[in-house]
N, C-alpha and C. Protein backbone atom coordinates (compact mmCIF):
# COMPACT_ATOMS: atom_id res chain seq x y z
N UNK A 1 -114.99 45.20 44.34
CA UNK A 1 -115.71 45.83 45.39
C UNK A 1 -116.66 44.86 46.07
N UNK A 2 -117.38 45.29 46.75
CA UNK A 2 -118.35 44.74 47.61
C UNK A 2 -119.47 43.67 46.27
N UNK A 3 -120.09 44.66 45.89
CA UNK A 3 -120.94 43.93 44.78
C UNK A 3 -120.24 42.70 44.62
N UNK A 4 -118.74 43.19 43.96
CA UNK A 4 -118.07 41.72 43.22
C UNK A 4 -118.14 40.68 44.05
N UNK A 5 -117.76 41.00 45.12
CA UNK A 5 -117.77 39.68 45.99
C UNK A 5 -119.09 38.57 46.21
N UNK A 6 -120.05 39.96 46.66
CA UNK A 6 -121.50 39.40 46.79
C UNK A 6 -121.76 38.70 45.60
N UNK A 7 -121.28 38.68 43.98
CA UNK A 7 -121.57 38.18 42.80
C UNK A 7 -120.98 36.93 43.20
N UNK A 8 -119.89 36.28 43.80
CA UNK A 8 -119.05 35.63 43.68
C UNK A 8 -119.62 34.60 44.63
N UNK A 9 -119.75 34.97 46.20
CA UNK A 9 -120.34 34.17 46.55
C UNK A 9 -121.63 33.79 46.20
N UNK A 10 -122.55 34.37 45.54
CA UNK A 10 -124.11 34.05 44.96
C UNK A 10 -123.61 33.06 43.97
N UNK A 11 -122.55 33.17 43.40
CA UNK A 11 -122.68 31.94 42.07
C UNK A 11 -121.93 30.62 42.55
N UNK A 12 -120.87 31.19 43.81
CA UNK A 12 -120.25 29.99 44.28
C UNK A 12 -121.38 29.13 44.70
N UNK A 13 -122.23 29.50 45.92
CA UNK A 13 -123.19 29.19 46.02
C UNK A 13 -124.28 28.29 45.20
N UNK A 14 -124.19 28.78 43.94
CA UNK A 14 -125.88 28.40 43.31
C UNK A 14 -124.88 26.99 42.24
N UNK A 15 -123.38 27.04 42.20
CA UNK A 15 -122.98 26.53 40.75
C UNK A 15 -122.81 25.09 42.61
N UNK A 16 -121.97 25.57 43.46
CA UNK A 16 -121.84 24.14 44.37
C UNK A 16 -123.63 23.29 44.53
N UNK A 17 -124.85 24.48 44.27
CA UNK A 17 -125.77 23.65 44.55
C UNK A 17 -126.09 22.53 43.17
N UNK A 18 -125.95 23.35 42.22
CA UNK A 18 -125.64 22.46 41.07
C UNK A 18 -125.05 21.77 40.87
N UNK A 19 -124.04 21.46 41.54
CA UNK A 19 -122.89 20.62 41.46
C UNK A 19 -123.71 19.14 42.16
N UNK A 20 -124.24 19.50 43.66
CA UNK A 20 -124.78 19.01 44.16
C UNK A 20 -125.90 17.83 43.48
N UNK A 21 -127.07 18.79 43.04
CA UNK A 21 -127.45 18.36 42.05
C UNK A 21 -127.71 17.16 40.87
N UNK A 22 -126.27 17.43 40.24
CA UNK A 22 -125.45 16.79 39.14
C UNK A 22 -125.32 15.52 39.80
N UNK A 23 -124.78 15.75 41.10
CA UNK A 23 -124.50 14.18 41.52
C UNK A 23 -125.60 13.46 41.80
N UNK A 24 -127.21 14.15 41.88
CA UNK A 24 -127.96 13.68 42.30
C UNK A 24 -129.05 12.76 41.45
N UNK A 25 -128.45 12.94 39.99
CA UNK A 25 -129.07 13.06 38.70
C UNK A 25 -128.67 12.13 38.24
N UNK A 26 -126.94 11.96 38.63
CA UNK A 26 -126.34 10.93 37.84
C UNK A 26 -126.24 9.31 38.88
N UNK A 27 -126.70 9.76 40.19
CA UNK A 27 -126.95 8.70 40.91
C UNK A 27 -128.70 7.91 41.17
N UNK A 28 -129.45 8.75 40.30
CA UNK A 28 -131.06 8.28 40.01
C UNK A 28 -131.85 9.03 40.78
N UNK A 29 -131.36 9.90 41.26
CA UNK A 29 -131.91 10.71 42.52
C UNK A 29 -132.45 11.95 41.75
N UNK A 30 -132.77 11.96 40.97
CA UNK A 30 -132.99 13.33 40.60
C UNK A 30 -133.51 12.90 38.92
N UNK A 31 -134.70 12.91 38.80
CA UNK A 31 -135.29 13.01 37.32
C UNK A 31 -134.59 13.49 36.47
N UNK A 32 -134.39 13.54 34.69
CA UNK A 32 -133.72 14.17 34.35
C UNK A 32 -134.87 15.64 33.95
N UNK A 33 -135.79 15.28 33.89
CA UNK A 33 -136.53 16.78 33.50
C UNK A 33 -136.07 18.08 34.32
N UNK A 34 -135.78 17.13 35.80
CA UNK A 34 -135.73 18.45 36.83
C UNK A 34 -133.81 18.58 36.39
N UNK A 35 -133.26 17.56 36.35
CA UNK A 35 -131.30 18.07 36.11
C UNK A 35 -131.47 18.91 34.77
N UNK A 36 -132.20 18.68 33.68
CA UNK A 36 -132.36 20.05 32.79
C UNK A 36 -132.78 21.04 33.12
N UNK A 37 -133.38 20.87 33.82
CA UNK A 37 -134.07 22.41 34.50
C UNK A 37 -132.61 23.53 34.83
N UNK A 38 -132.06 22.97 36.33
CA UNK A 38 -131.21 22.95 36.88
C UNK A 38 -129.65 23.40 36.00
N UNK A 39 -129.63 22.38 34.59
CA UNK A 39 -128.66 22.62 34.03
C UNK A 39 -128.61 23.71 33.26
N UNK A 40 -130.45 24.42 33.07
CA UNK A 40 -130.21 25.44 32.09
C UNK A 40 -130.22 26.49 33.00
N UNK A 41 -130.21 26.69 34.29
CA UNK A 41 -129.75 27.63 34.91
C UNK A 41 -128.33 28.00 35.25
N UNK A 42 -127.38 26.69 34.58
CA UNK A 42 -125.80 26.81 34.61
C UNK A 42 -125.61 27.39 33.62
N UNK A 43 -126.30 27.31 32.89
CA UNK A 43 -126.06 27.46 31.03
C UNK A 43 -126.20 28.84 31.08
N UNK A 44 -127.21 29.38 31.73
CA UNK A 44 -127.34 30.82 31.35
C UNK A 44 -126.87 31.81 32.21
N UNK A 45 -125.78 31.16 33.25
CA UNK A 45 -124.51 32.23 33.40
C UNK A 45 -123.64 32.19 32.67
N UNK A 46 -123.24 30.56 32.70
CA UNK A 46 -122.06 30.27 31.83
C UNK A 46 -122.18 30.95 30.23
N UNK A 47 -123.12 31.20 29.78
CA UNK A 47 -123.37 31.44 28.67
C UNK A 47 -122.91 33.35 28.50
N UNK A 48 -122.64 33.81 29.86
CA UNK A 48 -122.92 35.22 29.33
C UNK A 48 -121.11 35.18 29.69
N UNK A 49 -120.50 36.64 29.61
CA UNK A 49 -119.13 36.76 29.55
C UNK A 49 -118.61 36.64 31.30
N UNK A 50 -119.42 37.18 31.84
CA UNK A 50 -119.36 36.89 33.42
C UNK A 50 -118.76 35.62 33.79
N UNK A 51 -120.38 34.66 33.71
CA UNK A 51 -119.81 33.31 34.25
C UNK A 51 -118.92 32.68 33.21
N UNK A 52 -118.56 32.70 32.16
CA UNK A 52 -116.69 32.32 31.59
C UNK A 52 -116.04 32.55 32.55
N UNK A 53 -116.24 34.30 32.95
CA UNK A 53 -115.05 34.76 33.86
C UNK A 53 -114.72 33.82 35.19
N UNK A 54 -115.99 33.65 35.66
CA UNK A 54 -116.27 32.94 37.05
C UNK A 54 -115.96 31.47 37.06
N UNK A 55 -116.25 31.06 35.42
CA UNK A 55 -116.16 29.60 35.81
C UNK A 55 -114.78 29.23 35.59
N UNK A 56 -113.78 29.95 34.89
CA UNK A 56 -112.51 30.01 34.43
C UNK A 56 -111.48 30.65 35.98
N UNK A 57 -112.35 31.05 36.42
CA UNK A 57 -111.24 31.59 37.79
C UNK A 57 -111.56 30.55 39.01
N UNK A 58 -112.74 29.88 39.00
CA UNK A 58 -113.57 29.19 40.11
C UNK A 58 -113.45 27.98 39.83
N UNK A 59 -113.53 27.02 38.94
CA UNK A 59 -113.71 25.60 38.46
C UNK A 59 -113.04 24.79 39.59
N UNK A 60 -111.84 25.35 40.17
CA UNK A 60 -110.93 24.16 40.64
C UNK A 60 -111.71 23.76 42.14
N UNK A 61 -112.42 24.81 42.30
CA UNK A 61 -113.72 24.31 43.90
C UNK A 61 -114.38 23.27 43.42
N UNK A 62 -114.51 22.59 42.34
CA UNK A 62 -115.51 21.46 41.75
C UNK A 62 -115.00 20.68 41.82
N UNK A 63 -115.81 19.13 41.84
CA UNK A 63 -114.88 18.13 41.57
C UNK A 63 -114.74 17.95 39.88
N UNK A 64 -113.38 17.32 39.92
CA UNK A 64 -113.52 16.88 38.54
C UNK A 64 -114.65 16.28 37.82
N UNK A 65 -114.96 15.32 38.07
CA UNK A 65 -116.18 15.40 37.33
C UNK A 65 -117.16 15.71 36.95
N UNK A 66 -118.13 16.79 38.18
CA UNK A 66 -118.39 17.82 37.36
C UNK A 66 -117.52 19.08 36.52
N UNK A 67 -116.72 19.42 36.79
CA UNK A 67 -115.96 20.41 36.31
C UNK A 67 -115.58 19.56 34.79
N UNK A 68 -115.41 18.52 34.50
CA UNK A 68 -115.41 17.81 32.98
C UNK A 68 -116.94 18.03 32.75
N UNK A 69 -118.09 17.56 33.13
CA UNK A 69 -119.33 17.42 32.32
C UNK A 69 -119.54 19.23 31.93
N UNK A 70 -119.63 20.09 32.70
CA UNK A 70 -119.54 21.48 32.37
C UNK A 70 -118.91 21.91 30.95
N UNK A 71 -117.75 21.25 31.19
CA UNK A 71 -116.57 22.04 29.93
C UNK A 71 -116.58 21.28 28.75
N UNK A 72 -117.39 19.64 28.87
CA UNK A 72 -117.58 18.93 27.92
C UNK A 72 -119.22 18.90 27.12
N UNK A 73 -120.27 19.65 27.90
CA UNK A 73 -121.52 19.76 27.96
C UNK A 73 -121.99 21.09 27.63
N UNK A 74 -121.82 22.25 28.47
CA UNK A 74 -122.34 23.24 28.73
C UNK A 74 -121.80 24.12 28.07
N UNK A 75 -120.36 24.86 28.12
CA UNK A 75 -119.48 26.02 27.89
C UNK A 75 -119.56 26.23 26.63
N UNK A 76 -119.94 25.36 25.27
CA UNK A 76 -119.72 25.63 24.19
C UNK A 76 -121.51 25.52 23.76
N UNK A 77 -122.18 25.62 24.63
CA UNK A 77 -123.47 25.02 24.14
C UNK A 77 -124.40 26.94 24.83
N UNK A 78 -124.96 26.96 23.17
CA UNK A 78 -125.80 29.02 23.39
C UNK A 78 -127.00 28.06 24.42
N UNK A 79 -127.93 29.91 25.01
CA UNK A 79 -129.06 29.44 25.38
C UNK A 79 -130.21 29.56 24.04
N UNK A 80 -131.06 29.16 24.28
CA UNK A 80 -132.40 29.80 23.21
C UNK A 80 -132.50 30.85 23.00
N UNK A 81 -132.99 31.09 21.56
CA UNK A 81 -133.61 32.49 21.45
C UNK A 81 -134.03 33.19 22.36
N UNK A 82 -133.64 34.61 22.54
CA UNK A 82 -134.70 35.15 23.32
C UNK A 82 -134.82 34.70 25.30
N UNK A 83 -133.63 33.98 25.76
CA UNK A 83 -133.65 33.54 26.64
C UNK A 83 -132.51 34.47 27.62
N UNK A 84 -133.07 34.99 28.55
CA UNK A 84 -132.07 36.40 29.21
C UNK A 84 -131.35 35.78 30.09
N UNK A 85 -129.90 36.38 29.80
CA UNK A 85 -128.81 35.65 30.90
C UNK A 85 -129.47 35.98 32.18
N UNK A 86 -128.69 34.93 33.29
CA UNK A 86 -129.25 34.94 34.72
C UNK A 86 -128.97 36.50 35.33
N UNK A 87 -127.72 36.49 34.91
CA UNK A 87 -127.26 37.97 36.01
C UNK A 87 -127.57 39.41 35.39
N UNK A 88 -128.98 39.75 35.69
CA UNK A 88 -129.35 40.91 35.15
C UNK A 88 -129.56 42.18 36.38
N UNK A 89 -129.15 43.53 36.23
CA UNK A 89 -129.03 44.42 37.11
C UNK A 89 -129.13 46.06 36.53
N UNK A 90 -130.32 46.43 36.72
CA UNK A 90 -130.34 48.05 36.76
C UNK A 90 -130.99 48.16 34.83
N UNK A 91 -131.72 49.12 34.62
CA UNK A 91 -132.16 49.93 33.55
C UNK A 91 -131.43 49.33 32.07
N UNK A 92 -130.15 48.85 32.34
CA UNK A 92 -129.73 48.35 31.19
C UNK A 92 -129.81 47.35 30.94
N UNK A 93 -130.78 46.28 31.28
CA UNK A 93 -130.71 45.02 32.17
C UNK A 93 -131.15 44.36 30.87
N UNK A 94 -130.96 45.01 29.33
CA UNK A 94 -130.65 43.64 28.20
C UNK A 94 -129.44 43.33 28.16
N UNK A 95 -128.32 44.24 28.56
CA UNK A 95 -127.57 44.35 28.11
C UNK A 95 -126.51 43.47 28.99
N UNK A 96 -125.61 42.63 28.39
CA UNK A 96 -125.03 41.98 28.98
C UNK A 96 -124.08 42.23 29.98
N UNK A 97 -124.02 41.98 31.00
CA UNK A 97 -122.91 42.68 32.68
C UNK A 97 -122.42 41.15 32.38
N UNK A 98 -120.79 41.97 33.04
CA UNK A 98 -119.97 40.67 33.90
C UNK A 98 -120.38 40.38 35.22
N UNK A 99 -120.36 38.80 35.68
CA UNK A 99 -120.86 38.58 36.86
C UNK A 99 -119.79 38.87 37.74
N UNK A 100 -118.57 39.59 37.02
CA UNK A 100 -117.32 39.85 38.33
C UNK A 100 -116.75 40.73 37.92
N UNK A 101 -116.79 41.74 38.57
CA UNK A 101 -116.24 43.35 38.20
C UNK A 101 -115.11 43.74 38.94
N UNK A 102 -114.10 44.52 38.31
CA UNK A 102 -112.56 45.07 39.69
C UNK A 102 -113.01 45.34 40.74
């Protein structure tokens, strides 16, 4: 539906700015305090069942090399204790949502 889409472009969006980013980090342009920052905001979609979904249907918009540091870095790596996935929505909002619904 509508939502889904709006989910889709919000993460296309926020994961290409990260992507962005990444390159900016690994070319000296970008501190690493601030690319952790940045990276734990990948982490904590990727981390919930959503962004799997998203990053497993979406990856091939990346370049390879980020799309390797992600799947070699991030995908197998939890967030902290106590640290709430990004995509939270409505009264049930501990509870974990997919970031892409039918």
């Amino acid at each position: 539906g509508a939502e889904s889409i709006s989910v889709v472009t919000d993460l296309m969006a926020l994961t290409s700015y990260l992507q962005s980013a990444y390159y900016k980090w690994r070319e000296g342009d970008l501190p690493d305090d601030m690319w952790h920052s940045w990276e734990q905001s990948l982490l904590s979609y990727l981390d919930s069942t959503g962004g799997k979904e998203f990053w497993a249907l979406r990856k091939y918009n990346f370049t390879p090399d980020f799309t390797q540091y992600v799947e070699s870095n991030l995908l197998d790596r939890k967030l902290p204790e106590g640290t709430r996935y990004w995509y939270r929505q409505g009264d049930d909002a501990d509870q974990e949502k997919p970031a892409i619904e039918d």
